[in-house]
Every structure is written in structure tokens, then in C-alpha cells.
Protein backbone atom coordinates (compact mmCIF):
# COMPACT_ATOMS: atom_id res chain seq x y z
CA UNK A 1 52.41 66.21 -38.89
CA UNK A 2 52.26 68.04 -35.51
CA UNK A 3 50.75 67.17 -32.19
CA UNK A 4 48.07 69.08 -31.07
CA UNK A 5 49.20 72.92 -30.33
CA UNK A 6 47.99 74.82 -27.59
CA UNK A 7 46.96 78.29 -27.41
CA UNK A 8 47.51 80.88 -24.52
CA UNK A 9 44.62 83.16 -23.35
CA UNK A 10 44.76 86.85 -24.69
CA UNK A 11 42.56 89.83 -23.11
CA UNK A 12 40.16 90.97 -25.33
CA UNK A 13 41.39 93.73 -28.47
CA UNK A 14 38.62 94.12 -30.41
CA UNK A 15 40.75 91.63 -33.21
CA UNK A 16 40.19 87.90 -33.63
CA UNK A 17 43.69 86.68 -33.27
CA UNK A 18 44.56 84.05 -31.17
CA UNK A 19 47.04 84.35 -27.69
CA UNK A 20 50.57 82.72 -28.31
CA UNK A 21 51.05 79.45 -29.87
CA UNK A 22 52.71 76.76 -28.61
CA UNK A 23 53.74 74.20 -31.03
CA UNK A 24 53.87 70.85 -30.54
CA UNK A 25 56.73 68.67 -32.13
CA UNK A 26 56.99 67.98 -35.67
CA UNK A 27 57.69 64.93 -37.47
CA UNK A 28 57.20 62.77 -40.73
CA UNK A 29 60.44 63.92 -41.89
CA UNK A 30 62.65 61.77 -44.46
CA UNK A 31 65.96 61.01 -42.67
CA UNK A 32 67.75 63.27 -41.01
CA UNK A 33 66.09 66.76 -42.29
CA UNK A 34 64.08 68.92 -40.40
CA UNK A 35 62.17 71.79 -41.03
CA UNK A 36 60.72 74.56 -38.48
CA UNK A 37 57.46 76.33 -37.83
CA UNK A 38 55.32 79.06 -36.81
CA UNK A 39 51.99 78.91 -36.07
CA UNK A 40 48.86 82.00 -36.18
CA UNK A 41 45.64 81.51 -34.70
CA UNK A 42 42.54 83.24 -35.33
CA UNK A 43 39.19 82.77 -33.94
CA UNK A 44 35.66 83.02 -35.71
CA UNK A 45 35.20 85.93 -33.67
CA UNK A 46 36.72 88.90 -31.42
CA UNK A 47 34.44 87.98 -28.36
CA UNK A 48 35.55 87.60 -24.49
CA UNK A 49 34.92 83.53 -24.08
CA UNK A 50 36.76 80.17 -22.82
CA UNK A 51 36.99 77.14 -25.30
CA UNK A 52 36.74 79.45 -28.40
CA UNK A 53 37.79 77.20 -31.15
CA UNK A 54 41.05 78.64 -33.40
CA UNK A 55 42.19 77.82 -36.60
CA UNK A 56 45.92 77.60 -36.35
CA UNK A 57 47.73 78.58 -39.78
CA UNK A 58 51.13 77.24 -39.82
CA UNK A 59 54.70 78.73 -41.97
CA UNK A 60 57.08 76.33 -42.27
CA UNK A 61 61.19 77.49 -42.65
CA UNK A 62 64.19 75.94 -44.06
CA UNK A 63 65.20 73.90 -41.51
CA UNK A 64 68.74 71.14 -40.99
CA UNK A 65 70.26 68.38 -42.60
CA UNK A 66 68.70 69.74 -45.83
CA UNK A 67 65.36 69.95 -44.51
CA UNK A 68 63.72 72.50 -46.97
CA UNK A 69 59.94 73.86 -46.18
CA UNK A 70 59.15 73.21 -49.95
CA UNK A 71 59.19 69.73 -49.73
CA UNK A 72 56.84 69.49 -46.58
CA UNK A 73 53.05 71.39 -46.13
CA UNK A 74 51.41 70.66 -43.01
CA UNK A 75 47.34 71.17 -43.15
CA UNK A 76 45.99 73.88 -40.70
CA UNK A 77 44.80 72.72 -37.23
CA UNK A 78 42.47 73.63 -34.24
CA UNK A 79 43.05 74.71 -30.98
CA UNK A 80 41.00 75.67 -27.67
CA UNK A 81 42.24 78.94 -26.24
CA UNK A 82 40.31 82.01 -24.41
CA UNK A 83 40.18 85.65 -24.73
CA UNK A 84 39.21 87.52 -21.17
CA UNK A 85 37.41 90.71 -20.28
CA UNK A 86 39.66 93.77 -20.91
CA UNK A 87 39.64 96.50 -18.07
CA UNK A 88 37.88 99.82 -17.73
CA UNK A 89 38.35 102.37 -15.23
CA UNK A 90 36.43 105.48 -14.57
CA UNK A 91 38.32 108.70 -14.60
CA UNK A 92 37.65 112.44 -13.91
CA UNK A 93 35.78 111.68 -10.64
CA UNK A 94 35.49 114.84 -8.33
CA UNK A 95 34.29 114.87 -4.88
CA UNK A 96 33.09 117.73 -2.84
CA UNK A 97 34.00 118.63 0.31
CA UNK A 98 31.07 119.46 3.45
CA UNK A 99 30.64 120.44 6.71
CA UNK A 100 30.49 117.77 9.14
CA UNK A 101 26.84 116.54 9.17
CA UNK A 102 27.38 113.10 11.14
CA UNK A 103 26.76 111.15 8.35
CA UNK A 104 29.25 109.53 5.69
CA UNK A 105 27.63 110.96 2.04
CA UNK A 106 29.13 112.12 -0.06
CA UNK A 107 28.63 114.09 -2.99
CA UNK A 108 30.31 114.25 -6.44
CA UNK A 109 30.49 117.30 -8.67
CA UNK A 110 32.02 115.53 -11.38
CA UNK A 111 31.00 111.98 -12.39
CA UNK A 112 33.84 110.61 -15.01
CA UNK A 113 33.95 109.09 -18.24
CA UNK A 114 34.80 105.62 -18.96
CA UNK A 115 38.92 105.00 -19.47
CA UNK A 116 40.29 102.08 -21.54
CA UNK A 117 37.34 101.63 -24.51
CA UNK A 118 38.72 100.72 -27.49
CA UNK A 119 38.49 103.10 -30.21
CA UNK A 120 36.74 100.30 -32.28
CA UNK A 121 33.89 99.94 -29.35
CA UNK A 122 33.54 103.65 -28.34
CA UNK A 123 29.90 104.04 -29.86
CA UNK A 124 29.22 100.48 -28.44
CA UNK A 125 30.38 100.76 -24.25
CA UNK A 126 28.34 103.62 -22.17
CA UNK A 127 28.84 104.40 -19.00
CA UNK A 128 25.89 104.61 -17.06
CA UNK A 129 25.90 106.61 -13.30
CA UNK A 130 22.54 106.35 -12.23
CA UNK A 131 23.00 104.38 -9.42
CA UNK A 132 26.48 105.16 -8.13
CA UNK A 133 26.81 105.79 -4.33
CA UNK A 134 29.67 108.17 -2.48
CA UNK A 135 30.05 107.92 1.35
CA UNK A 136 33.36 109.38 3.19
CA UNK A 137 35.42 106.58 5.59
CA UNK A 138 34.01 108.17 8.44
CA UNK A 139 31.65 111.02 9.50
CA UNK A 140 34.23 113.04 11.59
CA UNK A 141 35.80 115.93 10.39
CA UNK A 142 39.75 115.80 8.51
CA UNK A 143 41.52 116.93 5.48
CA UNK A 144 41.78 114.15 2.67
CA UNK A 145 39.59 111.74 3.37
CA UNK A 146 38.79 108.54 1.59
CA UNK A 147 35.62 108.32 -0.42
CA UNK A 148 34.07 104.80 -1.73
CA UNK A 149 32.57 105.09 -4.79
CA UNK A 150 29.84 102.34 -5.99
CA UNK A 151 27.19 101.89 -8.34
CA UNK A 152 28.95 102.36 -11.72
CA UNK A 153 27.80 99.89 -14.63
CA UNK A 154 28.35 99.62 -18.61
CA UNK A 155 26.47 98.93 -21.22
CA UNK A 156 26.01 98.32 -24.89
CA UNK A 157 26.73 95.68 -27.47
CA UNK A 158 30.12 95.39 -26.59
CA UNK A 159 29.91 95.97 -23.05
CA UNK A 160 30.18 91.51 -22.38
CA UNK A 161 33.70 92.13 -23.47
CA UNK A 162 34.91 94.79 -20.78
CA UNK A 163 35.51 94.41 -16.86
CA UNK A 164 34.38 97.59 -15.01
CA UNK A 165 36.46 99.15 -12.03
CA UNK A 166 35.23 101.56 -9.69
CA UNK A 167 37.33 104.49 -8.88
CA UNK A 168 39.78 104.51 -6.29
CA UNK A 169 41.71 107.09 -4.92
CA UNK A 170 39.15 109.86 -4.54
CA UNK A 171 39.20 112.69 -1.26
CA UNK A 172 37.76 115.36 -0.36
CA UNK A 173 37.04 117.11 3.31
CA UNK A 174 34.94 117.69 5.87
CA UNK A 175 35.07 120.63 8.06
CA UNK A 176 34.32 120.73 11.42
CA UNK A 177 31.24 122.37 12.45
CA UNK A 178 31.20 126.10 12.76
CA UNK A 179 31.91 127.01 16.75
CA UNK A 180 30.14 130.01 18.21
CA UNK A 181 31.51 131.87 21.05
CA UNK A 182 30.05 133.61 23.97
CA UNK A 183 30.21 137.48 23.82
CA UNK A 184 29.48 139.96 26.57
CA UNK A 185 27.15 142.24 27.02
């Protein structure tokens, strides 16, 4: 027999297999022989959740004192583990730069595509930019500046198993306003 095994969270890979798991100690063993163990997990399904039930699937090895894994079986168990959201970015994201209008918009020539889908849940995760909102740090003028992006959202039947980032790192410029100088006559 074994005590009850635990199971270690895993981020979500399209697979049903379980996170790491831990064994508990063995015993029943006649005398002085021992045997060893490893243990698989595998959920009912692939799905980002906490509790998820496992089966746990155990091999058992030659182990000391004469302990020989043909002379011992050890049923399959359960175990509560969790499998978490795995992360998307957004990528390809291009800014434009403006003349300084007083105001922080920003504009983006280029919108991205989604970064981290896997290939088993490409035709099931879209990225959807409808709402997504640009807006420079500040409204003065500089080279480089910082642009917050907002607004972007998945979906799809397979979009509960992804976290969504929004992008980071994006600049562009604004120019200071053309300057018009006094001629003579």
C-alpha cells in the first residue's frame, strides 16, 4: 500500500497528464525487502482547473533485501492536483509616431497576432482588437516614448485555458509642433 500521493500543479499543454508526483511511503512488505516506485498521473481532461481529480498509475522496481516488483502490485490511486492558465502575449505591435497635438493617443499601424497558442488550439484561440486603446505617457513632445496598450481579449473554445498579456515595450514619437518664423518685408 501507499499513503495518499500528492500531485504538483502544471500550466496548461493541451495534454492530460498530471504535474509531478510525489509519492508517499510504501509498505506491506514481507521482512526486510523493499521495492520502489514511480507514479503517472493523468486527468479526465486537458482543461485549466483546481481540484481536478487524477488517476495515478504506479511502476514498481526491483528494490533491497530481495525485494522484487513481481511479487508486489499496488492498485492505482487518486489525487487532487491543478493545471493553470498558460500565457499569451501579443506580438508585432507597431506604433506611429505624430505631431504634438496635446493629447496622449495614440495610434497603431500594426495590431499583432497572438504569441504562445499551442499548435493543438490555433483554430480554437482568436485574438480579437476591437476594443484596444493606445495613449503615449505624456502629451509633450520626445523621441521614444512609452505607449500603453489596452483593450486586447481572446476568444474561442479554448480560450478558458490561456492568460492574455498586453504588450509592453512599445514607442514611438512625437514631434514638436512646426515653428514659424517672422520674415521681413
Amino acid at each position: 500500500s501507499i499513503t495518499t500521493p500528492g500531485i504538483g500543479s502544471k500550466v496548461y499543454n493541451s495534454l492530460p497528464d498530471s504535474g509531478v508526483v510525489t509519492l508517499g511511503p510504501l509498505s506491506g512488505f514481507l521482512g526486510t525487502e523493499t521495492v520502489t516506485a514511480t507514479a503517472t498521473g493523468l486527468y479526465a481532461d486537458a482543461n485549466v482547473g483546481t481540484a481536478k481529480l487524477a488517476t495515478i498509475t504506479y511502476t514498481l522496481a526491483d528494490g533491497t533485501n530481495g525485494g522484487k516488483a513481481a511479487n508486489y502490485s499496488l492498485a492505482s490511486g487518486t489525487a487532487d492536483g491543478a493545471i493553470t492558465r498558460a500565457p499569451l502575449t501579443v506580438t508585432g505591435v507597431v506604433a506611429n509616431n505624430k505631431l504634438q497635438d496635446d493629447n496622449t493617443t495614440a495610434t497603431l499601424s500594426a495590431l499583432g497576432s497572438l504569441s504562445g497558442v499551442l499548435a493543438a488550439d490555433t483554430a480554437n484561440v482568436t485574438l480579437n482588437s476591437s476594443s484596444v486603446t493606445a495613449n503615449f505617457d505624456t502629451a509633450t513632445a520626445g523621441a521614444a516614448k512609452p505607449i500603453t496598450i489596452s483593450g486586447y481579449t481572446i476568444s474561442g473554445s479554448a480560450s478558458a485555458n490561456y492568460s492574455l498579456s498586453q504588450p509592453t515595450g512599445i514607442t514611438a514619437n512625437i514631434a514638436p509642433p512646426a515653428t514659424i518664423t517672422a520674415g521681413s518685408a
